[in-house]
Protein backbone atom coordinates (compact mmCIF):
# COMPACT_ATOMS: atom_id res chain seq x y z
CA UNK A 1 58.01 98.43 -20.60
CA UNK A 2 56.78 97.74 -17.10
CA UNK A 3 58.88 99.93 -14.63
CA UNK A 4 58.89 98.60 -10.95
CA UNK A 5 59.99 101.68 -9.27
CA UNK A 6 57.64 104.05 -10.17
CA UNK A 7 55.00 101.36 -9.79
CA UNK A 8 56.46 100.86 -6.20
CA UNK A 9 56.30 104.49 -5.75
CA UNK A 10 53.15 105.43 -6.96
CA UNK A 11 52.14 102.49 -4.43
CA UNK A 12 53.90 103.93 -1.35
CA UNK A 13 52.82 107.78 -1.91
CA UNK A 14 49.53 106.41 -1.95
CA UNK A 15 48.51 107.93 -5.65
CA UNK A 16 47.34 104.37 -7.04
CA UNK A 17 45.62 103.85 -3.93
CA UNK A 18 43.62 106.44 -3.36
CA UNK A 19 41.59 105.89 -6.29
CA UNK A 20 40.11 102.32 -5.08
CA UNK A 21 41.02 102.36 -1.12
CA UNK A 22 41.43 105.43 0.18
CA UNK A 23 38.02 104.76 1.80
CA UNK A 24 36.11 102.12 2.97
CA UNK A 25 33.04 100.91 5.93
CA UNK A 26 32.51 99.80 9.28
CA UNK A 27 31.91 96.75 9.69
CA UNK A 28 32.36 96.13 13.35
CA UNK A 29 32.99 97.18 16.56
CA UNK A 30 34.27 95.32 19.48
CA UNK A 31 35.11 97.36 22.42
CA UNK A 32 37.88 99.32 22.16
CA UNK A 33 38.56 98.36 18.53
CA UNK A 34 37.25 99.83 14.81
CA UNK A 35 36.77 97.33 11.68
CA UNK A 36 36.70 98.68 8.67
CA UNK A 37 36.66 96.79 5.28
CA UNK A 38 37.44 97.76 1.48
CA UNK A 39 40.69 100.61 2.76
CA UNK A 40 44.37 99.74 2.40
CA UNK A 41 46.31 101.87 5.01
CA UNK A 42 49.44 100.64 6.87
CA UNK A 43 49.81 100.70 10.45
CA UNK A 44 49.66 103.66 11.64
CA UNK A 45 47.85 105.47 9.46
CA UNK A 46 45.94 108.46 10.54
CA UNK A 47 41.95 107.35 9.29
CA UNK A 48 38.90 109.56 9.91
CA UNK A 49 34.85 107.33 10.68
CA UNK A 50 31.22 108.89 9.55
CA UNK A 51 29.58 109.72 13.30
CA UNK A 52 26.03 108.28 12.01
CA UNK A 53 24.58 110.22 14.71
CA UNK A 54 26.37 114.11 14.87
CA UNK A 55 27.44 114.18 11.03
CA UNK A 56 30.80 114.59 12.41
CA UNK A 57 33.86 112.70 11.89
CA UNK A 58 35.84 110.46 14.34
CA UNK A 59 39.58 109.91 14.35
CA UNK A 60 41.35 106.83 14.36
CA UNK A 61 44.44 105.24 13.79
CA UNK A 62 45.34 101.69 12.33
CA UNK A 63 46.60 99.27 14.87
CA UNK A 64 46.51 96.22 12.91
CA UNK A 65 44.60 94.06 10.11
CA UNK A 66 43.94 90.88 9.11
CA UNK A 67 42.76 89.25 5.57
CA UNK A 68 41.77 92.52 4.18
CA UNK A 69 40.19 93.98 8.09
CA UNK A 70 42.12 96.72 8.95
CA UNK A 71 41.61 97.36 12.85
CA UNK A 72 41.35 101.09 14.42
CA UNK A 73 41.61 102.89 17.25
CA UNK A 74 39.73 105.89 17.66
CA UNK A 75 41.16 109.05 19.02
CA UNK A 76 37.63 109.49 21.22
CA UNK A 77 34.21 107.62 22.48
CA UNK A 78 33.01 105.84 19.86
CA UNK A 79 29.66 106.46 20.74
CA UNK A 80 27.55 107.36 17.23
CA UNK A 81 29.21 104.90 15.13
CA UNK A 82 27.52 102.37 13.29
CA UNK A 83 27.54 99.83 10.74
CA UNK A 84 28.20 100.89 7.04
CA UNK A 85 29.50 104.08 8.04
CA UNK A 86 32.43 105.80 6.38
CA UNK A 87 36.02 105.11 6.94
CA UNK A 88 38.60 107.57 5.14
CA UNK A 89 42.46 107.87 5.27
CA UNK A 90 43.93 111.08 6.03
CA UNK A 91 47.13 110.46 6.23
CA UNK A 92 49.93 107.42 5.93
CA UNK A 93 52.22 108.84 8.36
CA UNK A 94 52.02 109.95 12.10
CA UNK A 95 53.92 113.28 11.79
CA UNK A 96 54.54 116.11 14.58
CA UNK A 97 55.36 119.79 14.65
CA UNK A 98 58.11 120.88 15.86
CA UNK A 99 59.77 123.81 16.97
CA UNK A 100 61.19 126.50 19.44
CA UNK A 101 57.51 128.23 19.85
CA UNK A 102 57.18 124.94 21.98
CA UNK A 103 58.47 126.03 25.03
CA UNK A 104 56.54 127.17 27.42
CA UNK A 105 53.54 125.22 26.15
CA UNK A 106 50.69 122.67 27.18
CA UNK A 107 50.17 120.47 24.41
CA UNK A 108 48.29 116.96 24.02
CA UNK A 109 49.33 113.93 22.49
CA UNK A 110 48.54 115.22 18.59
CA UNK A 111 50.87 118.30 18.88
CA UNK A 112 47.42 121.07 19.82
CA UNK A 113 47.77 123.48 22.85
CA UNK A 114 46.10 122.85 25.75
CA UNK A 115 47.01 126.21 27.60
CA UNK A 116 44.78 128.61 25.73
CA UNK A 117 47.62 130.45 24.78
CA UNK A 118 47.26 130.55 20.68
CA UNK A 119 48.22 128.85 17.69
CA UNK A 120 51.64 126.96 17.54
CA UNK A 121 53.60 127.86 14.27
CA UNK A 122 55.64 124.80 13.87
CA UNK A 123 59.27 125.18 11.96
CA UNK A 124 59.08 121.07 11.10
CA UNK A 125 57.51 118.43 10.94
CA UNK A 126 58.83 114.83 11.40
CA UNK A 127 57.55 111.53 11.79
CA UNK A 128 56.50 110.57 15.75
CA UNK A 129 58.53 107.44 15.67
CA UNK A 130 62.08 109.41 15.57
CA UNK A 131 65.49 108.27 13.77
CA UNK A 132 67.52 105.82 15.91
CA UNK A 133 71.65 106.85 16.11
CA UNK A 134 74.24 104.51 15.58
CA UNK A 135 75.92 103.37 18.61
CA UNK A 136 79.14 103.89 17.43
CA UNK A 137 78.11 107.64 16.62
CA UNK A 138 76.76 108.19 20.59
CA UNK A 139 79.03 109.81 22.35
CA UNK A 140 79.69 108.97 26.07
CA UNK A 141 78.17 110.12 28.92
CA UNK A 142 81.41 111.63 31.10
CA UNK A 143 79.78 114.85 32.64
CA UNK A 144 78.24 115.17 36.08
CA UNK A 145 74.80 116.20 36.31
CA UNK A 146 73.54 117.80 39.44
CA UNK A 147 70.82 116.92 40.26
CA UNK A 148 70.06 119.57 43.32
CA UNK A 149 69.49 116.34 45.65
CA UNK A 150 72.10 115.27 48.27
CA UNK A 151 71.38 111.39 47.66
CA UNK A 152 71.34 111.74 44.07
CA UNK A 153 74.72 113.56 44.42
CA UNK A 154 76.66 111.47 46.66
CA UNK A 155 75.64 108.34 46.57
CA UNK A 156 73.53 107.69 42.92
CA UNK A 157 75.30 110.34 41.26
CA UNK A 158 73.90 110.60 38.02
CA UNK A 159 75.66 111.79 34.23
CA UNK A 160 74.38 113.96 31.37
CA UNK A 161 72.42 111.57 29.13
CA UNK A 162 71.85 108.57 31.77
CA UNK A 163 68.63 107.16 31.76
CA UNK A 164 67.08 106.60 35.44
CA UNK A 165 64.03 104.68 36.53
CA UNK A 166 62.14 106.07 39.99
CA UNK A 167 60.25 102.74 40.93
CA UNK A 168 57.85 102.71 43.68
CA UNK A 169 54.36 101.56 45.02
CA UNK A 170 51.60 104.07 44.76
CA UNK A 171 51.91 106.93 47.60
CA UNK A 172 55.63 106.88 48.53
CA UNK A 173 56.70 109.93 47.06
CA UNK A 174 57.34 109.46 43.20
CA UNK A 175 55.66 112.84 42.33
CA UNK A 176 57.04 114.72 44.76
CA UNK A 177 61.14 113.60 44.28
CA UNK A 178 60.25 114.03 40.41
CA UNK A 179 59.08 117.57 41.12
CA UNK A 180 62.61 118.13 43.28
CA UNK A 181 64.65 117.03 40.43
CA UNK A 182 62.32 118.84 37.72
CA UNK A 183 63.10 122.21 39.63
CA UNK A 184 67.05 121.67 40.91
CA UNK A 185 68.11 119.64 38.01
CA UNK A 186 70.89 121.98 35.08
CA UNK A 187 69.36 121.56 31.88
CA UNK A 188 68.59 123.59 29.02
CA UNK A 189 65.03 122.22 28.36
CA UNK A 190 62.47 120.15 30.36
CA UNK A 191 60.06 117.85 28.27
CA UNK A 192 58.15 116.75 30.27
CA UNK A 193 55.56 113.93 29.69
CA UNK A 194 52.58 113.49 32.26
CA UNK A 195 51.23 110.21 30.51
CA UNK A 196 48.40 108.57 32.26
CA UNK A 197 47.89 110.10 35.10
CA UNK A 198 45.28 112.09 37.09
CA UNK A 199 43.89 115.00 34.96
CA UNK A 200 43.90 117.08 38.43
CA UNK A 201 47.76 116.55 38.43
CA UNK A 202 48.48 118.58 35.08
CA UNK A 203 47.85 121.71 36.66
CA UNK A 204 49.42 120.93 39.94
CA UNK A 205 52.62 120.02 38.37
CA UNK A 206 52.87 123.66 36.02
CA UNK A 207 51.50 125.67 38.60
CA UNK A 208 53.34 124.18 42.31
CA UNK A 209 56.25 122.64 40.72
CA UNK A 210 57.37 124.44 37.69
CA UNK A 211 56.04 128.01 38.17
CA UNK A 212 56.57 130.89 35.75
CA UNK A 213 60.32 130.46 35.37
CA UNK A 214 60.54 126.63 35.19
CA UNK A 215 57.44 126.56 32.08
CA UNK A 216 59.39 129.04 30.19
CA UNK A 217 62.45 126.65 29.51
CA UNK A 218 59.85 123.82 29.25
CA UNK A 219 57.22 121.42 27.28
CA UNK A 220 54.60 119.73 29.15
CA UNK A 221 52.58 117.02 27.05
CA UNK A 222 49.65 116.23 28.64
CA UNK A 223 47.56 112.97 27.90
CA UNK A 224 45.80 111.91 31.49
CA UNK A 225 43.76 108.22 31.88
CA UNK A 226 40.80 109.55 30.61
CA UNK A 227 41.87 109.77 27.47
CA UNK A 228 42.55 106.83 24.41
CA UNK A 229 45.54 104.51 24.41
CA UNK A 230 46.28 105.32 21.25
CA UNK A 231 46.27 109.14 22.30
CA UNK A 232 48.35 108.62 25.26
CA UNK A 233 51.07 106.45 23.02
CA UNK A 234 51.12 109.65 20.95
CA UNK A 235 51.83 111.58 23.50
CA UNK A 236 55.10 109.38 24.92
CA UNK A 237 56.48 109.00 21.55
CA UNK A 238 55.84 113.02 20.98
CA UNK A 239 57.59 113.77 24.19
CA UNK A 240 60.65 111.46 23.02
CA UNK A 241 60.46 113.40 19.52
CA UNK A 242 60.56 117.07 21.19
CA UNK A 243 63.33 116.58 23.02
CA UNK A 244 64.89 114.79 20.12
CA UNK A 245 64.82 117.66 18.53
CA UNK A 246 65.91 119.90 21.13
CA UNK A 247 68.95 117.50 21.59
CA UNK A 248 70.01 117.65 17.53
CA UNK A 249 69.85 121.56 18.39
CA UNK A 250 73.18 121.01 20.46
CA UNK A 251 70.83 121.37 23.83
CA UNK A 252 71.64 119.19 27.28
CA UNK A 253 67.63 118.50 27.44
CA UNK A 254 66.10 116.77 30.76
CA UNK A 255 62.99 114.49 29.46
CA UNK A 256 60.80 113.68 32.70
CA UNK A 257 57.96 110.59 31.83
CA UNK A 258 54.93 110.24 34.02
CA UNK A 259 54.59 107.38 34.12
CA UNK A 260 56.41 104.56 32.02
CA UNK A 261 54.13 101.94 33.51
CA UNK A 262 50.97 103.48 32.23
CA UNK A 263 52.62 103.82 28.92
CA UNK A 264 52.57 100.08 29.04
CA UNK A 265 48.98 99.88 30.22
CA UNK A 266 48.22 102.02 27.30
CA UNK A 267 49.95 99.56 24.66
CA UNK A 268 48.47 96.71 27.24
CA UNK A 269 44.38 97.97 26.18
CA UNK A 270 45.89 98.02 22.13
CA UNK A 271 47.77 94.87 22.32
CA UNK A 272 44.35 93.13 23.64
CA UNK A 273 42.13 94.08 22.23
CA UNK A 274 43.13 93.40 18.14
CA UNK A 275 43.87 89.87 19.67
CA UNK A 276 47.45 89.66 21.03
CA UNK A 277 48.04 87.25 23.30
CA UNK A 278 48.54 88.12 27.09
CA UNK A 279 51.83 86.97 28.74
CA UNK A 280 52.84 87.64 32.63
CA UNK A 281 50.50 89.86 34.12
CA UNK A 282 48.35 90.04 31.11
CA UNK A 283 51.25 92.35 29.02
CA UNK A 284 51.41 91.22 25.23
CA UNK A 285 54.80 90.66 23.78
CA UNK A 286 54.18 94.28 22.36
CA UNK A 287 55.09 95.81 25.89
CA UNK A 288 58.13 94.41 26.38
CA UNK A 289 59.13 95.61 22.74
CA UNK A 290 58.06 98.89 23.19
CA UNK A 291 59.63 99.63 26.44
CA UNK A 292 63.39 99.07 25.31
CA UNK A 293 62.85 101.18 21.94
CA UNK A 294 61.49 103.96 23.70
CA UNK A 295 64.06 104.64 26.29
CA UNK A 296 66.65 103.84 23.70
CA UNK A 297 65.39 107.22 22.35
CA UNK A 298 67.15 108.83 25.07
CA UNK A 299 70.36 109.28 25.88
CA UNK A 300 73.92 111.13 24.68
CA UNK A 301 73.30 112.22 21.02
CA UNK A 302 75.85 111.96 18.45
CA UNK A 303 79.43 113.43 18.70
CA UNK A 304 79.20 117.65 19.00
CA UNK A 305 75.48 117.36 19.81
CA UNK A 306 73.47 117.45 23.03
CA UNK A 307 72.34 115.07 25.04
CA UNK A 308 68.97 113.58 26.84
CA UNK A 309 69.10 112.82 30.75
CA UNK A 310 66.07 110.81 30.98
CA UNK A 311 63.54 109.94 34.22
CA UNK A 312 61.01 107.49 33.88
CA UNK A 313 58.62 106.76 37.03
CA UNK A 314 57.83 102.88 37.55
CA UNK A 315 54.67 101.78 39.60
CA UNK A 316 55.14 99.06 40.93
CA UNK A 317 52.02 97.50 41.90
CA UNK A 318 51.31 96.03 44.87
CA UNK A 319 54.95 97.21 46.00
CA UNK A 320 55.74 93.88 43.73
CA UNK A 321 59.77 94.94 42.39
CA UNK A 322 59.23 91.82 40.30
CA UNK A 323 56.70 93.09 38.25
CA UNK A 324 57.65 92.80 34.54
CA UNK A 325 57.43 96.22 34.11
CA UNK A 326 59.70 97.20 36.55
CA UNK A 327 62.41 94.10 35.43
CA UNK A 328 62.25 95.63 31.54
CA UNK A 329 62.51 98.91 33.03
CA UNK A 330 65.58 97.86 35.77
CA UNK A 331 67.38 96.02 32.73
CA UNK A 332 67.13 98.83 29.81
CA UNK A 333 67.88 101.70 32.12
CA UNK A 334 71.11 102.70 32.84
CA UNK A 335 70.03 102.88 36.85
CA UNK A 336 67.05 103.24 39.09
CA UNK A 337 66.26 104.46 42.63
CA UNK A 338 63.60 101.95 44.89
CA UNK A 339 61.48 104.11 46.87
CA UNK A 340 60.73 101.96 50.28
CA UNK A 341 57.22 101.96 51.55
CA UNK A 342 59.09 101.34 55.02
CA UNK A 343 60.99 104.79 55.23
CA UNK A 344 57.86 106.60 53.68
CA UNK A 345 55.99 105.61 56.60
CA UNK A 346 59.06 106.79 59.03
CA UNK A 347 58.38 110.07 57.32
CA UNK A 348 61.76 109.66 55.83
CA UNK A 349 61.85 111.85 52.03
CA UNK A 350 62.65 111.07 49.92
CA UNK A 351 62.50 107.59 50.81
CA UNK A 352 65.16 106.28 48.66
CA UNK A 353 66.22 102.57 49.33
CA UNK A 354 70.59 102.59 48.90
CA UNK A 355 70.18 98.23 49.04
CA UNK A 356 68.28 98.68 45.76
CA UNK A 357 69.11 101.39 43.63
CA UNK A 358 72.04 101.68 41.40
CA UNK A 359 73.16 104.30 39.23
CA UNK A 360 75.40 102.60 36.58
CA UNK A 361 77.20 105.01 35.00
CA UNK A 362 78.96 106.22 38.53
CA UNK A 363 82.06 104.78 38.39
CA UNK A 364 83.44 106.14 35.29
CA UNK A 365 81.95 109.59 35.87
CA UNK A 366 83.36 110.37 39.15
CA UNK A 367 86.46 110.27 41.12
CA UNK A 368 88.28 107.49 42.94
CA UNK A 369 88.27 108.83 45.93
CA UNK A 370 84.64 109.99 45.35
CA UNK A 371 83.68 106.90 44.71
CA UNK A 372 84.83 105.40 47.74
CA UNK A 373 83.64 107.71 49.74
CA UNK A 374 79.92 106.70 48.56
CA UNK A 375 80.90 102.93 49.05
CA UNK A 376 82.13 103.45 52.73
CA UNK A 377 78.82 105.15 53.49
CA UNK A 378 76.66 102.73 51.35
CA UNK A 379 78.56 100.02 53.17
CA UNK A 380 77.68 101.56 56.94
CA UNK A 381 73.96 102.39 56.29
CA UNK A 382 72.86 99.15 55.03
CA UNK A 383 74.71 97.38 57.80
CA UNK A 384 73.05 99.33 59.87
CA UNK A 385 69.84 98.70 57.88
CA UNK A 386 70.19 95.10 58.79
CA UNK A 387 71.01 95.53 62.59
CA UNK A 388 68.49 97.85 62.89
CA UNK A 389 66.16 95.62 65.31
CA UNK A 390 69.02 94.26 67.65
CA UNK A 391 70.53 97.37 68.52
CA UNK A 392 66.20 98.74 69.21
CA UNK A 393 65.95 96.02 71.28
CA UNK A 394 69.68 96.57 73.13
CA UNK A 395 70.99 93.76 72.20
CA UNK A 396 73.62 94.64 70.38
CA UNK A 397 76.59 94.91 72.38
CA UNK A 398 79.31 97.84 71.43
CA UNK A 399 82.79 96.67 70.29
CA UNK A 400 81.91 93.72 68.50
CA UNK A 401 81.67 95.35 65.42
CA UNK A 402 83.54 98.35 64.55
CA UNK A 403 82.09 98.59 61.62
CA UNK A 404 78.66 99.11 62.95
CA UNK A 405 79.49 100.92 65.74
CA UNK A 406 81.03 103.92 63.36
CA UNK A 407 77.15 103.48 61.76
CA UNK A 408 75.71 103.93 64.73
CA UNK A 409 78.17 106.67 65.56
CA UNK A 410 77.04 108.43 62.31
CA UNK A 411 73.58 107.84 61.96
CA UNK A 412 72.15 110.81 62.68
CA UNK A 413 74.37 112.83 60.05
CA UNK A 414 73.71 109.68 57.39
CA UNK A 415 69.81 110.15 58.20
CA UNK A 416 70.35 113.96 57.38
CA UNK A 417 72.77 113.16 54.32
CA UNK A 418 69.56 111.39 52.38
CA UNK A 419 66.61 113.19 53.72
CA UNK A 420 65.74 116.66 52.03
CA UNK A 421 62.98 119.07 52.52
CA UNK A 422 60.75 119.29 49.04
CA UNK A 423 62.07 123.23 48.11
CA UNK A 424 65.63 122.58 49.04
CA UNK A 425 68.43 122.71 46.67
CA UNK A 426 71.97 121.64 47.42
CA UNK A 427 74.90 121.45 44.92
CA UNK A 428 77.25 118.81 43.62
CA UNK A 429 79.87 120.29 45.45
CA UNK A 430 78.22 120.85 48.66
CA UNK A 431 76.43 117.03 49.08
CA UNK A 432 80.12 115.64 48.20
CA UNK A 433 81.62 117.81 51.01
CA UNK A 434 79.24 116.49 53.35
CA UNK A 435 79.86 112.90 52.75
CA UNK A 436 83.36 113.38 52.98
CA UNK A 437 83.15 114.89 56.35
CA UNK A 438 80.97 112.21 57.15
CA UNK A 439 82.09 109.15 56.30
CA UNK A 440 86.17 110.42 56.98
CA UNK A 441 87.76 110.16 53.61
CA UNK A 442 89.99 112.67 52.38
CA UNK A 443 89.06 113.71 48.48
């Protein structure tokens, strides 16, 4: 009698398989991209190629197929591969290790320490992709996180398991006000994942911004531009799975992602090159279905557990805030702060932009009063923002608007309220008394 189920299964553990496709050739190479023909793998697989030239082997994973193709993506240079060389599967799955012997560790995107430090002894192992929660099961983000920042406090105040976007140009001061909320920020754990970036800036970041005390109650995963696509997609899904895990462990975790926009760049290079078609700015539909998931990831776990507070930097290039990037980002986060090129180069840090940043979860975290408070002195320093040239020029006359004559009256103390020196550290309670002196609201 012909049972389906254990045919199924015998199918899916890869048993049956592995006796006619668990290996197969290359057949091609075009650019970034493996062939290999006669292997059955699903995506994602984890496959290993023949170097023709070093007798070594190359990883790769499966991106996508077609007819009986299966395309790769290797792990390194491909340089040393040929045709008819050997294609193997290692392993179905993309899984991780996992465990409290992370923190304090350097890792890259496959889970191996880059710190010189020894062997991790992982307590589990689970699958890269992660488990999404039920919404009904999240609980709700009602706490006030301090952030250490006096703009962030007062006027952007942000909750335990909110999900922020920093978007910028290049050079305005992303790195720095991510350091300032890596090191003032209360949380139990810092993931933190430097994705894309300058290799240079790995060792800056543990050494200047975390120090001693900061690494030890953190995980840095490190995958810089030099590396694969593939490699650096690793590492942003690994750094959503670590503090995942943390999370499920009851802990308020603060996951810090360097930078979102190269994670679409690297799913940009995959997307193109097994054939996806580009939409605006050249991003395949793959992007902008990657983005959402991913920050979904974050956020307030289920009832009794911990929670994720999640910041995400956003390049936007050429200073464009239309890029696509930065609208999937702006509409799946649950706020962002615009960085203005205009108060970077008025040496004003960090150069936060009130018009255009929003923190969404504000109102139902903080009090009524509190709340107008920040309003009143939102309200005053973009008026002034807009009058800014007649009253330079004097021609502005006082008494016409009483509104903008309190702003000017106050603008040295609102200037002070949002700038902040990159090693200070005030608290909730002390930014809030400040803008309530300020702006002249009793709390």
């Amino acid at each position: 009698m012909f049972d389906f189920d254990s045919q199924v299964e015998d199918l899916i553990s890869g048993s049956r398989v592995s006796e006619r496709f668990r290996s197969g050739k290359l057949v091609r190479v075009v650019g970034l991209t493996l062939e290999a023909k006669g292997i059955l793998a699903p995506l994602g697989a984890h496959c290993q190629v023949e170097n023709l030239d070093y007798g070594t082997l190359v990883d790769a994973e499966v991106v996508g197929f077609n007819d009986d193709i299966l395309f790769l993506m290797p792990f390194a240079d491909p340089g040393g591969l040929g045709p008819g060389a050997r294609v193997w599967v290692r392993s179905n799955h993309s899984k991780a290790g996992l465990g409290n012997c992370l923190l304090g560790r350097v890792i890259n995107g496959l889970g191996e320490p880059l710190d010189g430090k020894g062997v991790l002894r992982y307590e589990d192992y689970l699958s890269l992709e992660g488990l999404p929660i039920n919404p009904m099961e999240r609980g709700l983000i009602d706490t006030v996180l301090d952030t250490g920042i006096k703009a962030f406090n007062t006027c952007l105040t942000l909750g335990q398991g909110q999900r922020l976007g920093l978007v910028a140009g290049s050079g305005v001061g992303k790195s720095v006000l991510l350091g300032m909320l890596t090191r003032n920020t209360v949380a139990d754990v810092v993931v933190i994942g430097l994705i894309g970036e300058r290799g240079r800036e790995v060792q800056e970041f543990i050494q200047q911004t975390l120090g001693a005390d900061g690494l030890a109650k953190s995980v840095v995963v490190a995958a810089p531009a030099n590396i694969s696509p593939v490699l650096r997609l690793k590492a942003t899904h690994l750094t959503h799975l670590i503090a995942e895990y943390f999370r499920d462990q009851g802990k308020n975790v603060l996951l810090l992602c360097d930078s979102l926009t190269r994670v679409a760049h690297a799913q940009r290079e995959i997307g193109l090159a097994i054939g996806e078609p580009p939409t605006a700015k050249g991003y395949p539909p793959s992007v902008f279905a990657l983005l959402p998931k991913l920050i979904e990831r974050a956020g307030v776990g289920r009832h009794g557990f911990g929670s994720i507070t999640a910041i995400y930097t956003v390049l936007a290039e050429g200073d464009d805030r239309s890029d696509p990037v930065v609208d999937i980002a702006r509409a799946s986060l649950d706020g962002q702060a615009m960085l203005s090129r205009q108060l970077a180069d008025a040496a004003h840090y960090p150069a936060i932009d009130l018009a255009g940043s929003i923190s969404r979860v504000m109102a139902s975290i903080v009090s009524p009063a509190q709340l107008n408070s920040a309003n009143r002195f939102r309200r005053l320093w973009t008026l002034y923002q807009q009058n800014q040239d007649l009253i330079q020029v004097g021609a502005y006359e006082s008494g016409t608007n009483p509104d903008l004559d309190e702003a000017i009256k106050i603008r040295p103390g609102m200037e002070a309220l949002l700038q902040q020196l990159g090693d200070e550290c005030v608290s909730l309670s002390d930014s809030q008394t400040f803008l309530n002196q300020l702006t002249g609201v009793q709390v």
